[in-house]
Protein backbone atom coordinates (compact mmCIF):
# COMPACT_ATOMS: atom_id res chain seq x y z
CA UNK A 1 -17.56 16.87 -7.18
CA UNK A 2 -20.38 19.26 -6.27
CA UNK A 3 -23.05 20.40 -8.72
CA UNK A 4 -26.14 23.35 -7.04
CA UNK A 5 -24.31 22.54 -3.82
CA UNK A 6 -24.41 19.27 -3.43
CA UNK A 7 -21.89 16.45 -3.13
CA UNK A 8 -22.43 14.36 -6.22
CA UNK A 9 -19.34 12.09 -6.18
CA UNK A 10 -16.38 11.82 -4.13
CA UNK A 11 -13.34 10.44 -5.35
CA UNK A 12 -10.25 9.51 -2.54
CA UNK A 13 -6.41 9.04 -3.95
CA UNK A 14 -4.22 7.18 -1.41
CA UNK A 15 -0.17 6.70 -2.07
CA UNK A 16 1.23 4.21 -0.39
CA UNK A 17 4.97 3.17 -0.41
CA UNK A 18 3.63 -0.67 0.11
CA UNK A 19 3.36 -2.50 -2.90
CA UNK A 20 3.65 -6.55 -1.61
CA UNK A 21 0.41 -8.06 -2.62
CA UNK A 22 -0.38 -8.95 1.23
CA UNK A 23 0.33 -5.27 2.48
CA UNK A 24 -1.94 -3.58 -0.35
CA UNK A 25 -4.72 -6.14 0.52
CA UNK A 26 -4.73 -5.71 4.26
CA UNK A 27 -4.30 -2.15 3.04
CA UNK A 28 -7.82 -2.46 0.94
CA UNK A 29 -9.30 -4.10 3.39
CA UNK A 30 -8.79 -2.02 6.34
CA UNK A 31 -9.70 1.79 4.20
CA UNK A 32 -12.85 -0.81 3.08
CA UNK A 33 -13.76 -1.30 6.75
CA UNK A 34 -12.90 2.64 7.52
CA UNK A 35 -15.13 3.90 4.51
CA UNK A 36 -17.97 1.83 5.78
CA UNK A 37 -17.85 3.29 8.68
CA UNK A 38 -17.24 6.99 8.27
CA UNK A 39 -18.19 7.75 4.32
CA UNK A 40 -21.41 8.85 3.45
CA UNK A 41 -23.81 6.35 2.04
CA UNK A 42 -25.55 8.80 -0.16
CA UNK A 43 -22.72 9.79 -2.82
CA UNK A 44 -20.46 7.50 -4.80
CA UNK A 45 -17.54 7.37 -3.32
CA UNK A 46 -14.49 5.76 -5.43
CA UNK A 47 -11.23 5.09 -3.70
CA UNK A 48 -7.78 4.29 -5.33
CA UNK A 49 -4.75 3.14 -3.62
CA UNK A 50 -1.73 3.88 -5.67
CA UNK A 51 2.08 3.22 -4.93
CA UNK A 52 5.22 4.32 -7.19
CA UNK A 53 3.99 1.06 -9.39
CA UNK A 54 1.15 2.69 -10.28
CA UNK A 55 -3.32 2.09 -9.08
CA UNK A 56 -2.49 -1.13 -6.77
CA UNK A 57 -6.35 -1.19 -5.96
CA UNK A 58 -9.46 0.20 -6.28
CA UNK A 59 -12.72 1.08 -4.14
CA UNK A 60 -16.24 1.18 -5.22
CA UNK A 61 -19.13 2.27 -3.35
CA UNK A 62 -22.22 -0.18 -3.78
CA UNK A 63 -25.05 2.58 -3.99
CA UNK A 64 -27.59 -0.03 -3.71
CA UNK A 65 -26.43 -1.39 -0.63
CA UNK A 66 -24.16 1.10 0.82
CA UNK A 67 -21.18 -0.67 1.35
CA UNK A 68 -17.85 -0.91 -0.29
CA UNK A 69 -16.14 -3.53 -1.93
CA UNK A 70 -12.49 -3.67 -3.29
CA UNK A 71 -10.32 -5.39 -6.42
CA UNK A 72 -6.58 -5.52 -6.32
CA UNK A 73 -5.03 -4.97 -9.12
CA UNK A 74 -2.33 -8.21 -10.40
């Protein structure tokens, strides 16, 4: 979302066809690894990995810190 230009939030939809708890959490934990690398650390940045069972897990940007951290979703 941009507002005068600028890049206020950014919000990332992944669909998956995994849905085993073990494959969406190495799943999680590899985009977490991928988004600390490459995502800016000066927007919000929320990430959701979805499958055909619906938001599996989800991806918040720590603004304070700059780093991500995940929940998986039971």
């Amino acid at each position: 979302m941009y507002q005068d230009n600028v890049a206020k939030k950014m919000v990332v939809n992944i669909m998956t066809q995994f849905y085993g708890e073990s494959e969406i959490i190495a799943l999680a934990q590899h985009v977490t690894d991928v988004a600390n690398k490459y995502l800016p650390k000066t927007t919000p940045v929320e990430v959701r990995i979805s499958s055909i069972n619906g938001v599996e897990a989800f991806l918040l940007q720590d603004m304070s810190q700059g780093v991500f951290t995940y929940h998986i979703f039971d």
